[in-house]
Protein backbone atom coordinates (compact mmCIF):
# COMPACT_ATOMS: atom_id res chain seq x y z
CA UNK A 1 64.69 155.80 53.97
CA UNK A 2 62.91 156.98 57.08
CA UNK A 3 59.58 156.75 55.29
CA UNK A 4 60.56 153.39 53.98
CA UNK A 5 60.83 152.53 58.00
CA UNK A 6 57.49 153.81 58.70
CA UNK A 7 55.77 150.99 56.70
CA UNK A 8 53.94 148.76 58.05
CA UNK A 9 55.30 145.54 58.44
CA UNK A 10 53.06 144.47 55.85
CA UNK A 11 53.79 146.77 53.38
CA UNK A 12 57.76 146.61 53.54
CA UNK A 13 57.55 142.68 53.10
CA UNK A 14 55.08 143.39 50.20
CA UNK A 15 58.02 145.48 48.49
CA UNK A 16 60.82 143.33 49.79
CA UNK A 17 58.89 140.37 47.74
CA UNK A 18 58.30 142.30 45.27
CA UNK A 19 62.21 143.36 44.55
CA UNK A 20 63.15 139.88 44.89
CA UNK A 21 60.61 138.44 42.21
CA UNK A 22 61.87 141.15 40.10
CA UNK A 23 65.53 140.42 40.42
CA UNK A 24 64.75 136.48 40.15
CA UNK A 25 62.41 136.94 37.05
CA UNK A 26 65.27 139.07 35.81
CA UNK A 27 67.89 136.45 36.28
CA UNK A 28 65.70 133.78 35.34
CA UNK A 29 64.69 135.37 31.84
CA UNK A 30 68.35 136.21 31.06
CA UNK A 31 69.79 132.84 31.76
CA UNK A 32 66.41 131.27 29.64
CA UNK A 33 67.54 133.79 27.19
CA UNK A 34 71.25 132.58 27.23
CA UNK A 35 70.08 128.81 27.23
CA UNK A 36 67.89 129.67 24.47
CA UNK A 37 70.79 130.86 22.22
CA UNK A 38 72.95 128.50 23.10
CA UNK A 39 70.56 125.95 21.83
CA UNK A 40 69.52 127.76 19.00
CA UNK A 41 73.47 127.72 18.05
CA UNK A 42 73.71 124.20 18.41
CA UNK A 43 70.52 123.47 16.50
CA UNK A 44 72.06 125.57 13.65
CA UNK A 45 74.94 123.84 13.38
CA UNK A 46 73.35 120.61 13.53
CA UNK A 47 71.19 121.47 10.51
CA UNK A 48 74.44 123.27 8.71
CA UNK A 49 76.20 119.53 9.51
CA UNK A 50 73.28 117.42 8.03
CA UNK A 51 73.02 120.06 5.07
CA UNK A 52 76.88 119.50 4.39
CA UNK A 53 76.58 115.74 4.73
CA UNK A 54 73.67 115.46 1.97
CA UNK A 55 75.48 117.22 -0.92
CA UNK A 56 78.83 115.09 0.42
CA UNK A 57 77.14 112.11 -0.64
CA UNK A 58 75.21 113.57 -3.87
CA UNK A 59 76.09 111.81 -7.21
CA UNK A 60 75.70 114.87 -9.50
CA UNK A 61 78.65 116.54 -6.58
CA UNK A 62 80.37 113.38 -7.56
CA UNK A 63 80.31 113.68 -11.05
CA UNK A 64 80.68 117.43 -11.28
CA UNK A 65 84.47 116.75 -9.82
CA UNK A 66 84.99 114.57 -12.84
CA UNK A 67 84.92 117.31 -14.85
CA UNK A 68 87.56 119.87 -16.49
CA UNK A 69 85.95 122.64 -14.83
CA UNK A 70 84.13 121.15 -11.88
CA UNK A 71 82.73 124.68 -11.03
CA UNK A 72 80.32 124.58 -14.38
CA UNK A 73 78.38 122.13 -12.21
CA UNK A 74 79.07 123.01 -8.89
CA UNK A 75 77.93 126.17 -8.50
CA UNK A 76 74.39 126.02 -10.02
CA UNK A 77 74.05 123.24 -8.08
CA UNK A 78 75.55 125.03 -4.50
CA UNK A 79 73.34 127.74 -5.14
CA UNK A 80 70.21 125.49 -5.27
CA UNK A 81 70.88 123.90 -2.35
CA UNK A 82 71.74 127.30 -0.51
CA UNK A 83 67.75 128.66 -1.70
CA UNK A 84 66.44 125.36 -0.67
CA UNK A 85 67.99 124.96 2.70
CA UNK A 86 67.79 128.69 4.00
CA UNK A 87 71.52 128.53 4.49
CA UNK A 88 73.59 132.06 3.62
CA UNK A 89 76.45 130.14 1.91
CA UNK A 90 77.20 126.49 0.09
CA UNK A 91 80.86 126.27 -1.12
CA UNK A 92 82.77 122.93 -2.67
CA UNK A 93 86.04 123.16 -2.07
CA UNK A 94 89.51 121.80 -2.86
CA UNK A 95 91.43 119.24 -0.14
CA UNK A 96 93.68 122.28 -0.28
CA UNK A 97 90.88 124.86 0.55
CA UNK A 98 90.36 126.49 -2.97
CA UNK A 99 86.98 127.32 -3.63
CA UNK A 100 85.33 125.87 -6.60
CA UNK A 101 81.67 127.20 -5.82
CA UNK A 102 80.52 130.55 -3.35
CA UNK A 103 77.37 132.85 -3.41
CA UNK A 104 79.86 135.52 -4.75
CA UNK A 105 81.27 134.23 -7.99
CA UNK A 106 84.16 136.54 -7.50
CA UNK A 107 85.95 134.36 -4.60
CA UNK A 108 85.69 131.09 -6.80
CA UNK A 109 89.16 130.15 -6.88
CA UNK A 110 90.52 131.78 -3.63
CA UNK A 111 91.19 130.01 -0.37
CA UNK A 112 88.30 129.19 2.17
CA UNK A 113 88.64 131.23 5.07
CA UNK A 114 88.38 128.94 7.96
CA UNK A 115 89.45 125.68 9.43
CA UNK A 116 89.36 122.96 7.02
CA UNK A 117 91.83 120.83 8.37
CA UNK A 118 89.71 118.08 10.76
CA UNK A 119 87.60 117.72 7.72
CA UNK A 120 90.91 117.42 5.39
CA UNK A 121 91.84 114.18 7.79
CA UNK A 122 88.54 113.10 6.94
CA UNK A 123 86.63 114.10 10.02
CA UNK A 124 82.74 114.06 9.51
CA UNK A 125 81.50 116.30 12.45
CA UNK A 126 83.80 119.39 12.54
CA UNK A 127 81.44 122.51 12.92
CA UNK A 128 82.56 126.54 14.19
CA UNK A 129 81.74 129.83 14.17
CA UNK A 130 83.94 131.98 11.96
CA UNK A 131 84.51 135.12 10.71
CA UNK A 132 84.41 134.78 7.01
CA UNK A 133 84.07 137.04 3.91
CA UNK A 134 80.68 137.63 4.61
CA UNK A 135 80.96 137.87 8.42
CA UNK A 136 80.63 136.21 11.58
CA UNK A 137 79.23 132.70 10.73
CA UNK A 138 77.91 129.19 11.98
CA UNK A 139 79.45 126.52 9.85
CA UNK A 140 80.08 122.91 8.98
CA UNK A 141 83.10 121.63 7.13
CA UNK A 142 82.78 118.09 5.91
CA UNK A 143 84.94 115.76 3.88
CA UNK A 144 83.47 114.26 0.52
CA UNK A 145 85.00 110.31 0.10
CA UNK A 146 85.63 108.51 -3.10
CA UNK A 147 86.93 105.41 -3.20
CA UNK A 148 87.50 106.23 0.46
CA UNK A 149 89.78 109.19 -0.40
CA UNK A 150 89.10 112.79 0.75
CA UNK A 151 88.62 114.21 -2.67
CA UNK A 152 87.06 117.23 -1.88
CA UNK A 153 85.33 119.36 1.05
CA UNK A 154 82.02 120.94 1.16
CA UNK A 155 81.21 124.00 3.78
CA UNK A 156 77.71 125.02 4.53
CA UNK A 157 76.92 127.83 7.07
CA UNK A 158 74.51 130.62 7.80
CA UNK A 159 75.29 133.68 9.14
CA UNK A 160 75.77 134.99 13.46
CA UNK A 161 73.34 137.99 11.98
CA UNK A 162 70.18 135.28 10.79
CA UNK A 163 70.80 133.05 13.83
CA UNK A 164 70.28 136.33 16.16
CA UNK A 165 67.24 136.76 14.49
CA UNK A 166 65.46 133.98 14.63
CA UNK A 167 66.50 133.88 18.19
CA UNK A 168 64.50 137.24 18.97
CA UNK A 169 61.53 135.90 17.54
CA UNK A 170 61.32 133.85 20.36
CA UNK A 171 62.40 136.23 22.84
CA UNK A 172 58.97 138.07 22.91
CA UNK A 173 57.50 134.49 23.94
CA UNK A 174 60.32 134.81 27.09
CA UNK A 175 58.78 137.98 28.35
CA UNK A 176 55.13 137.35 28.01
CA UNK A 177 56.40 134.21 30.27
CA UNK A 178 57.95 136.64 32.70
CA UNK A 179 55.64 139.14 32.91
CA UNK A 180 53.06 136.22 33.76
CA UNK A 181 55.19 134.70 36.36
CA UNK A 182 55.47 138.00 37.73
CA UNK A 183 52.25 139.03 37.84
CA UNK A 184 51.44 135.75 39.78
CA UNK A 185 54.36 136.18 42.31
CA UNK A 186 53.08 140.19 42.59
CA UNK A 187 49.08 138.17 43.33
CA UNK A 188 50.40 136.25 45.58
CA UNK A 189 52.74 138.45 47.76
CA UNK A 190 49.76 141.41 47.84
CA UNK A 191 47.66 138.26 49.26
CA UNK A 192 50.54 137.24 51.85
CA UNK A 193 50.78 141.27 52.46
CA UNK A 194 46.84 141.82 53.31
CA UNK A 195 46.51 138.61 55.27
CA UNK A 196 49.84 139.65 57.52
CA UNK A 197 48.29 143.18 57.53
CA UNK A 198 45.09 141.60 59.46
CA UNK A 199 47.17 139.70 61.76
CA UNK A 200 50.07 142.45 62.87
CA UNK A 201 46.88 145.16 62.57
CA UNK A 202 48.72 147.08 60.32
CA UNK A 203 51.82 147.45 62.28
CA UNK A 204 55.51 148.33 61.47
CA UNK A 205 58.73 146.43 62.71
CA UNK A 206 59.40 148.98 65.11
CA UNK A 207 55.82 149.01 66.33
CA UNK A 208 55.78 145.25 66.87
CA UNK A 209 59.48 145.04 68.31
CA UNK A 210 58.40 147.81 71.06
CA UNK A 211 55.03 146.11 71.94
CA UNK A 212 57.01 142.81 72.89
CA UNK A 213 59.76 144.64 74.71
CA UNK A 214 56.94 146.51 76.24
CA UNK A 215 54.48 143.05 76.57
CA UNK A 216 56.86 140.80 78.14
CA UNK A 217 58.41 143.35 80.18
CA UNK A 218 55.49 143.87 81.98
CA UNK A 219 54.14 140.13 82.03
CA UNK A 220 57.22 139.43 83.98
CA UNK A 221 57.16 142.19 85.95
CA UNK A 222 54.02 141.92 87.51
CA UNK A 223 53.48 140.65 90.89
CA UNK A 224 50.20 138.74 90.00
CA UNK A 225 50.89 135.28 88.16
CA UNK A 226 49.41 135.57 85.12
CA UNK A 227 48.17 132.52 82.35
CA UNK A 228 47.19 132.72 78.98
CA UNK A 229 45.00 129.64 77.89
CA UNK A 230 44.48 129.04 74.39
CA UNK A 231 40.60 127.72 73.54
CA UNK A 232 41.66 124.09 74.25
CA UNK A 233 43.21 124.80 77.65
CA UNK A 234 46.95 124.71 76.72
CA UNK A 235 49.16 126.75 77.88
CA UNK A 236 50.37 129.87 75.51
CA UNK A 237 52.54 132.10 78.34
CA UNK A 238 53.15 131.69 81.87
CA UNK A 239 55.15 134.71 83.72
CA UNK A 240 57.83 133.97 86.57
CA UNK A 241 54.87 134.73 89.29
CA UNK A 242 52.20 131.87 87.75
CA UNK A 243 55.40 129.30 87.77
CA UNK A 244 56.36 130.10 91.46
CA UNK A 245 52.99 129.70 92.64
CA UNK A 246 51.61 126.40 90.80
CA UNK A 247 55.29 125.33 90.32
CA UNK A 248 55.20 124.75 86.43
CA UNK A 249 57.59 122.89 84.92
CA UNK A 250 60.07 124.08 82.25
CA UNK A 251 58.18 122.78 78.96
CA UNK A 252 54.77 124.15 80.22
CA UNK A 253 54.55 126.21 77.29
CA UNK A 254 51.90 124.11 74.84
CA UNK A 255 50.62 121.27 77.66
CA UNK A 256 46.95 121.39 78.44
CA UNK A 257 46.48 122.91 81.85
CA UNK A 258 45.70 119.61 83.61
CA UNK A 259 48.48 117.67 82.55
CA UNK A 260 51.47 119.93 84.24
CA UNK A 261 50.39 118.79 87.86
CA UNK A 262 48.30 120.88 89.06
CA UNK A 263 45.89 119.66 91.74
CA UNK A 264 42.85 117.89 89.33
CA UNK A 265 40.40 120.53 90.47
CA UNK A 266 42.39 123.50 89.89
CA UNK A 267 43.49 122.18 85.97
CA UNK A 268 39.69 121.02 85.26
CA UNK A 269 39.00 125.06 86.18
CA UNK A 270 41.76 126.23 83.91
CA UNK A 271 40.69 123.91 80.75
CA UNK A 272 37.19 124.90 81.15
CA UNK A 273 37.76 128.13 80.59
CA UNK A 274 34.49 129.73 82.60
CA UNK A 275 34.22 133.00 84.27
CA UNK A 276 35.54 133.05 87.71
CA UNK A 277 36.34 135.26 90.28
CA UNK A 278 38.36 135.61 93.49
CA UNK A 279 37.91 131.98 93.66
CA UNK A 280 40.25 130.23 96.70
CA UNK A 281 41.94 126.95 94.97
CA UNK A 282 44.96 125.05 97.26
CA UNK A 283 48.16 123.90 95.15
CA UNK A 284 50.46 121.69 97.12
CA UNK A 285 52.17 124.36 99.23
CA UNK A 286 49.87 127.21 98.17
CA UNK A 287 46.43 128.66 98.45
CA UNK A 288 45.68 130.89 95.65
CA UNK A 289 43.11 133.67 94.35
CA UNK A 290 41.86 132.36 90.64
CA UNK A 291 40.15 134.65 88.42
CA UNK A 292 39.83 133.97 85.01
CA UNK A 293 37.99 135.74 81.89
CA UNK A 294 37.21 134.77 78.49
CA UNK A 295 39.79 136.55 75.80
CA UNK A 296 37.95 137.99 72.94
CA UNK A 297 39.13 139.99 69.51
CA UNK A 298 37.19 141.00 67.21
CA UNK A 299 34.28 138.48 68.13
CA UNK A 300 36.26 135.94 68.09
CA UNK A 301 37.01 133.70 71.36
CA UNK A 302 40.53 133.02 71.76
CA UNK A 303 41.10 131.71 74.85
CA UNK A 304 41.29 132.98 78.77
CA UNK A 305 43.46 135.16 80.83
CA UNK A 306 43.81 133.60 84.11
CA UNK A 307 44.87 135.91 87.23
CA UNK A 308 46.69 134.34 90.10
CA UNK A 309 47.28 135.99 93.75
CA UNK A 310 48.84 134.59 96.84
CA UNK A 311 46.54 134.19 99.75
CA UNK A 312 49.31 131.96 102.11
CA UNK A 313 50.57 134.89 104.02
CA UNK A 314 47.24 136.72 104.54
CA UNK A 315 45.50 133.46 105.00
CA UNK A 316 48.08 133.04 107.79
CA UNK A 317 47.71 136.71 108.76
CA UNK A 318 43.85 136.14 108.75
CA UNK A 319 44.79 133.08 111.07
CA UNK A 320 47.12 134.65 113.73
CA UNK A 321 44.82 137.55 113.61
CA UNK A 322 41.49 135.63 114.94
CA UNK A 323 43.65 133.87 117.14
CA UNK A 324 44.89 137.16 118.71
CA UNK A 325 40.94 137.96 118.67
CA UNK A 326 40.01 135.25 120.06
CA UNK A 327 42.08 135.68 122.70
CA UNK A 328 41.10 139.08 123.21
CA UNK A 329 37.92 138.17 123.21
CA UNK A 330 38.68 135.04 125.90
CA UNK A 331 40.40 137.67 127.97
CA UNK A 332 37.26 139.96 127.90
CA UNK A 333 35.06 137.16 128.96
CA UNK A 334 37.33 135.90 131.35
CA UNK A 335 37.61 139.37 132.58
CA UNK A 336 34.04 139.38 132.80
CA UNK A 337 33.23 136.56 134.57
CA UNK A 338 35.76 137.34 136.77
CA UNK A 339 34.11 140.40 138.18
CA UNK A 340 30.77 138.60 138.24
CA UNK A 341 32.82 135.92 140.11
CA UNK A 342 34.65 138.97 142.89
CA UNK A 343 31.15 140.58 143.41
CA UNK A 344 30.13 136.97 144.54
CA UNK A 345 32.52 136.77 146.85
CA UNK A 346 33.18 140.11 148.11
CA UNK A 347 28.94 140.15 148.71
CA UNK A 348 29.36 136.51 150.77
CA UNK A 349 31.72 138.30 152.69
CA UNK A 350 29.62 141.51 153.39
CA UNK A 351 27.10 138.89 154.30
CA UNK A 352 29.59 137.20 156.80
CA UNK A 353 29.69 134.09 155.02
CA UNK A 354 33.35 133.65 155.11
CA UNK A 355 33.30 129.82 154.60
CA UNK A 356 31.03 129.72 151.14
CA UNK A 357 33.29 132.68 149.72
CA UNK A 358 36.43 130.99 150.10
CA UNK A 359 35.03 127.67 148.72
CA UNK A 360 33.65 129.51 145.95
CA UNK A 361 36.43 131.14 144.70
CA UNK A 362 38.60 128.28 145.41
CA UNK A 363 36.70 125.83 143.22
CA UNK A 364 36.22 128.51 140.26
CA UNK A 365 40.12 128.79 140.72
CA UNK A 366 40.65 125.14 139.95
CA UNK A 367 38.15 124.76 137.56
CA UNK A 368 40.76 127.39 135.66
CA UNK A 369 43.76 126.27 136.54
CA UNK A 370 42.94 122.62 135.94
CA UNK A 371 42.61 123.40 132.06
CA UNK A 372 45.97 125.57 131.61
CA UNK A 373 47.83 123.25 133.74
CA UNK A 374 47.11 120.31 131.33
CA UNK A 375 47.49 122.57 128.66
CA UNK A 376 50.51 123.72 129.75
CA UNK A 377 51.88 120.50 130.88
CA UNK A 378 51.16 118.66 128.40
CA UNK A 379 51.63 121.07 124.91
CA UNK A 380 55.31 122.07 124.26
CA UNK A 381 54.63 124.59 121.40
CA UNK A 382 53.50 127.43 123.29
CA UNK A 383 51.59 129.06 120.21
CA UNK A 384 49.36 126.21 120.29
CA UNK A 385 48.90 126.10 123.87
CA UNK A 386 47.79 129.21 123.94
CA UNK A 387 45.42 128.52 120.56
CA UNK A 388 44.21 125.62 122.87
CA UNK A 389 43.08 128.27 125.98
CA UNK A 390 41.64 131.05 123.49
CA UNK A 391 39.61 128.47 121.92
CA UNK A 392 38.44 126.74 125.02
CA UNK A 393 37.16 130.91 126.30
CA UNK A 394 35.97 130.60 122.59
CA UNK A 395 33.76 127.78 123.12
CA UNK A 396 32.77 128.34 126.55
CA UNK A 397 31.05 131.55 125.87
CA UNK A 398 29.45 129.36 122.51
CA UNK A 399 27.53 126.70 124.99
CA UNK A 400 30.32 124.33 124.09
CA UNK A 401 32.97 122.61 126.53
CA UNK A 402 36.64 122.41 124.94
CA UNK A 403 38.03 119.43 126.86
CA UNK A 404 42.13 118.37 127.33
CA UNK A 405 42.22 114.74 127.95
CA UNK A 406 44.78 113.71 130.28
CA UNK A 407 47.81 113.11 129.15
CA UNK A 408 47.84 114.76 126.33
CA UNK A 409 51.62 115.35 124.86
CA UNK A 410 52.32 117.39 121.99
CA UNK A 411 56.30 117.70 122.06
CA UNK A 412 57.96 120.71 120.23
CA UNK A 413 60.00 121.05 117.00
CA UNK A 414 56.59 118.22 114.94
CA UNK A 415 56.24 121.23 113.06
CA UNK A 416 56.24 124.97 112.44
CA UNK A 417 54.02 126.50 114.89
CA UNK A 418 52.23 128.42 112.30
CA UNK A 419 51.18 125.11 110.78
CA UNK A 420 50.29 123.92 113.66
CA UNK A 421 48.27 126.33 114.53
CA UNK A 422 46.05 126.14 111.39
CA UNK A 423 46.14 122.58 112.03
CA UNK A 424 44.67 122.90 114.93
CA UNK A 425 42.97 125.85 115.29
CA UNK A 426 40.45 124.48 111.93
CA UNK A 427 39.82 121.06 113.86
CA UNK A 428 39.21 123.26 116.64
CA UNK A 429 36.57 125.29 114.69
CA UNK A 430 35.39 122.56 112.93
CA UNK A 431 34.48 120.81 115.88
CA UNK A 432 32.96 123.65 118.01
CA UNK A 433 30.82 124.86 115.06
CA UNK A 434 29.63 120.98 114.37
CA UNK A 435 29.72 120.39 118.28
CA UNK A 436 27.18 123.61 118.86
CA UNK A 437 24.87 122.27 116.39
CA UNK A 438 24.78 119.01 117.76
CA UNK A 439 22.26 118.31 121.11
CA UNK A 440 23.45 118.85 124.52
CA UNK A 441 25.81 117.96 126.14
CA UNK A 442 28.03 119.81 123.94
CA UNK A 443 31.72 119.29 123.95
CA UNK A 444 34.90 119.00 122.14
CA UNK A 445 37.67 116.89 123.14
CA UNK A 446 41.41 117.58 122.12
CA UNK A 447 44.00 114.22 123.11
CA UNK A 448 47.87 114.49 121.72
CA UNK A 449 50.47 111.69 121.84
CA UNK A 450 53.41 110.95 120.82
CA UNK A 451 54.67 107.15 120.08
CA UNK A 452 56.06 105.37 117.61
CA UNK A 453 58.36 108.23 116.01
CA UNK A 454 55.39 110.16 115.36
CA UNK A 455 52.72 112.86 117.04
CA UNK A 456 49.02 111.72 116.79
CA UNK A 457 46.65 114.40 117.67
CA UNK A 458 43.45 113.97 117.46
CA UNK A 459 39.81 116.11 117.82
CA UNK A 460 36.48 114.86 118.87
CA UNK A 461 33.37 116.13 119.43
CA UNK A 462 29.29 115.83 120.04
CA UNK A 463 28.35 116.81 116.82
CA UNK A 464 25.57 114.66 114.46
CA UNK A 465 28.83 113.64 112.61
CA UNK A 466 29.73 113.11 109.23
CA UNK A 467 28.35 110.29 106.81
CA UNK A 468 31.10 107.28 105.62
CA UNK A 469 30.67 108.39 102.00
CA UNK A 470 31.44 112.09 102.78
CA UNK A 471 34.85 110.98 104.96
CA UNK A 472 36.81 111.57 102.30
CA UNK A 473 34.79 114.44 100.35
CA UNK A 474 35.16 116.29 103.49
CA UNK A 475 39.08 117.14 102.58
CA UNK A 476 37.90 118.29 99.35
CA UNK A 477 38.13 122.39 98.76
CA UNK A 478 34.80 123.48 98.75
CA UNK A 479 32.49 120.89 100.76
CA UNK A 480 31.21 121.88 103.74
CA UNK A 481 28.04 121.04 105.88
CA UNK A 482 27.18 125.14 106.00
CA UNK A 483 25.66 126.78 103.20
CA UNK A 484 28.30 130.09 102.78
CA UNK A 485 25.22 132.87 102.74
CA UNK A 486 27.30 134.73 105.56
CA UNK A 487 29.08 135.53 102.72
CA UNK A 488 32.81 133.40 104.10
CA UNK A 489 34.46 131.24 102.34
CA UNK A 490 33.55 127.68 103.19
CA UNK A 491 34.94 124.09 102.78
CA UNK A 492 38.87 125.46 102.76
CA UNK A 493 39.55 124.04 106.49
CA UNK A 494 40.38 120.88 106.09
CA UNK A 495 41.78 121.10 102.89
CA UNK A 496 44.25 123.50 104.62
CA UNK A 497 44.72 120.94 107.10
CA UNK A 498 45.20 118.15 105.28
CA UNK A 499 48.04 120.38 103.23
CA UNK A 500 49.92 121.65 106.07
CA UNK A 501 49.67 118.04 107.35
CA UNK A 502 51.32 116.24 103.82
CA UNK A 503 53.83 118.90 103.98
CA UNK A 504 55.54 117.37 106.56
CA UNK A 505 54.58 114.12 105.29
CA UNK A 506 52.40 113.47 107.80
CA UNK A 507 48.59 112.20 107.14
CA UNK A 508 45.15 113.24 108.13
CA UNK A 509 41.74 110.58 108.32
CA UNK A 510 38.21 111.41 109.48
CA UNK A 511 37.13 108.32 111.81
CA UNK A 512 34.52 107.92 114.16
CA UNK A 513 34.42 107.45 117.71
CA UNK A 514 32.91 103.97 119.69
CA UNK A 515 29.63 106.34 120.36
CA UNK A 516 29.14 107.89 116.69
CA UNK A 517 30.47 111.13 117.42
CA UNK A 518 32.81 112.33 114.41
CA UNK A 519 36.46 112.06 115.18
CA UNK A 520 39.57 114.10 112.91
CA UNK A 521 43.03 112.75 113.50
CA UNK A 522 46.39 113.95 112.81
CA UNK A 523 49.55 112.37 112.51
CA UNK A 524 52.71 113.93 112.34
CA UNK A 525 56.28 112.38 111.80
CA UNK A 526 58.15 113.54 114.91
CA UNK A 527 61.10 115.87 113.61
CA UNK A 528 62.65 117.75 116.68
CA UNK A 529 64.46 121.09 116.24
């Protein structure tokens, strides 16, 4: 039995079919064989019945009971019609059952063994099998009439033995039929055998139970979302990491990949089914790593394997970490400057010009403190008020002025402050890197209100701006006005924003100012804390 269990699966369904053709072929033969006897009894006694019925109605029968000694005529002529009909007994009997005519001349005169009594009453179709004085027989008993009286009864039957045998002439016909039928069956299940041999590569049961324990244990698993895409895009598995982070629905199993609701660029990438790697897609609350590679056996292309990794916390990591650089590097600057700004005044001093050094350092002072008081006054969140100051150090040391406009408001609880912060912080970039491109006088301008049940921020700067066809290509992951040879990732900024901004249900436009410079707004429904 344990070698049994080491089969293949292949092989054990090969000899599992082949048992069960045997046992049906078996069953089948036997109950053609039983059919075929019970019709070869019937046939018999049909024949016995129309044998009986012709001498019943023969004259010279007729006239043979006329005479003294009806058995003169009756058994020459019973024993002719016995030779000519194949039958293994002809007898004429009385009403009463006493034989006048029987293959052995020694029972003439004795009692038929049998039932002769429907035939007595006159009964025409009366047939049995019986055990007579030469054995086990099939017979017909039938009345002969005259002048509508029962006058005399006539038995014709052949034996159990000579039915048997012509039954088993037929029976070799039976098998040849079986063994054909089952050397079809045995054809066709070595055919079924070899093609499930290719596909479960020889496996057993066991083998094949353990891989898919083994297979979707680790699918699931996994911390990577993982996809398998058959060669027309639809979806053949899905593990719990690939539905958290595009949000599949239930029933994904089967649906092309752009027809569960994915963003239209991201499904378009998954149908295709090219080569890709590391690739930075945006879902609607996620930005994901997509690789994919073609799935190959045996030469033959059967889909993809798609690879999916979250990049929304390290994004955000990436995020708060420039933004701790930048103000690093702010401070450094600042720090800079400020000891370029003390030697200054400590040399107007040594040079006894009192009066210059204190209006120096005074203006320089509210130069400073004009910015973070507006900042400060005017944004409630204070991670983005101090994004605002880093970035205005930031541009200052890039040529580029980062401007507050008066009365700006930004009130807390619009938002998280990590979303606003990329909010912000990528129009900030945005418009510093388009801003330091542009000519001089460089600038960027950053205005917040809020009105209306609702925050409006908006960013501005000098830049060349951005064509009327492009406005809304702009959004789009991937388009940007830089080339990406410095080897980052371009044209994810204000994708991100415009995400982070519909999260909150808010909505993000691309405008231009009165003087052509390009101008990014953001509006945010105000939600307080």
């Amino acid at each position: 039995m344990q070698g049994v269990r080491a089969w293949s699966l292949a092989r054990q369904l090969f000899a599992l079919q082949a048992a069960i053709v045997v046992v049906v072929l078996a069953g089948v033969s036997l109950a053609t064989y039983l059919q075929l006897d019970e019709a070869n009894h019937d046939a018999t006694a049909e024949e016995m019945l129309a044998v009986a019925h012709t001498l019943a109605v023969s004259p010279d029968l007729l006239a043979a009971l006329a005479a003294p000694d009806p058995t003169v005529v009756l058994q020459p002529l019973s024993e002719r019609v016995r030779a000519d009909t194949a039958t293994d007994f002809v007898v004429v009997m009385t009403p009463q059952g006493v034989r006048w005519s029987h293959p052995n001349p020694a029972e003439i005169g004795h009692r038929f063994l049998g039932t002769i009594a429907p035939a007595a009453r006159g009964e025409t179709q009366f047939t049995e099998t019986y055990t007579g004085t030469l054995g086990p027989s099939v017979r017909a008993v039938v009345p002969v009439f005259d002048a509508g009286r029962v006058v005399a009864l006539v038995s014709v039957g052949r034996s159990v033995t000579a039915v048997t045998a012509e039954l088993e002439r037929r029976v070799p016909l039976v098998l040849a039929a079986a063994t054909a039928a089952l050397l079809l069956a045995a054809a066709g299940s070595w055919l079924v055998s070899r093609w499930l041999r290719r596909s479960t590569h020889d496996l057993g049961p066991a083998e094949l139970a353990r891989m898919y324990e083994y297979y979707d244990a680790v699918l699931h698993a996994v911390r990577e979302g993982l996809l398998l895409l058959d060669r027309d895009g639809r979806v053949q598995l899905a593990n719990d990491e690939a539905r958290r982070l595009l949000r599949l629905p239930p029933d994904v199993q089967g649906r092309r990949a752009d027809a569960v609701g994915l963003p239209a660029e991201l499904g378009a990438a998954f149908v295709t089914g090219a080569a890709r790697d590391d690739e930075i897609h945006l879902t609607a609350d996620r930005i994901v790593v997509v690789s994919q590679k073609p799935a190959r056996w045996a030469g033959r292309h059967l889909g993809s394997v798609v690879t999916l990794r979250d990049h929304t916390e390290l994004r955000e990591l990436v995020s708060e970490l420039q933004t701790v650089k930048g103000f690093a590097d702010s401070l450094h600057a600042q720090a800079h400057e400020a000891a370029n700004q003390l030697h200054t005044v400590v040399s107007l001093i040594e040079l006894g010009r009192a009066d210059e050094a204190l209006a120096f350092a005074s203006a320089e002072l509210e130069v400073a403190q004009h910015l973070t008081d507006a900042v400060m006054a005017g944004i409630a969140v204070p991670e983005l008020a101090a994004l605002v100051i880093g970035k205005a150090a930031e541009a200052g040391e890039r040529g580029v002025e980062l401007q507050v406009a008066d009365g700006t408001r930004v009130p807390a609880g619009v938002a998280d402050p990590r979303d606003l912060v990329t909010i912000v912080g990528n129009l900030l970039d945005n418009a510093v890197d388009a801003a330091q491109d542009g000519p001089a006088p460089r600038w960027v301008r950053f205005t917040g209100a809020a009105r209306g049940g609702a925050v409006e921020m908006r960013v501005t700067d000098s830049g060349a701006g951005i064509a009327a066809e492009d406005a809304e290509r702009a959004f789009q992951r991937g388009w940007s006005t830089k080339n990406g040879d410095d080897g980052h990732v371009r044209g994810i900024g204000l994708a991100l924003v415009r995400r982070a901004a519909q999260r909150y249900g808010g909505t993000v436009r691309l405008t231009g100012d009165p003087e052509g410079h390009t101008e990014l707004a953001v509006v945010l429904p105000l939600v307080r804390a």
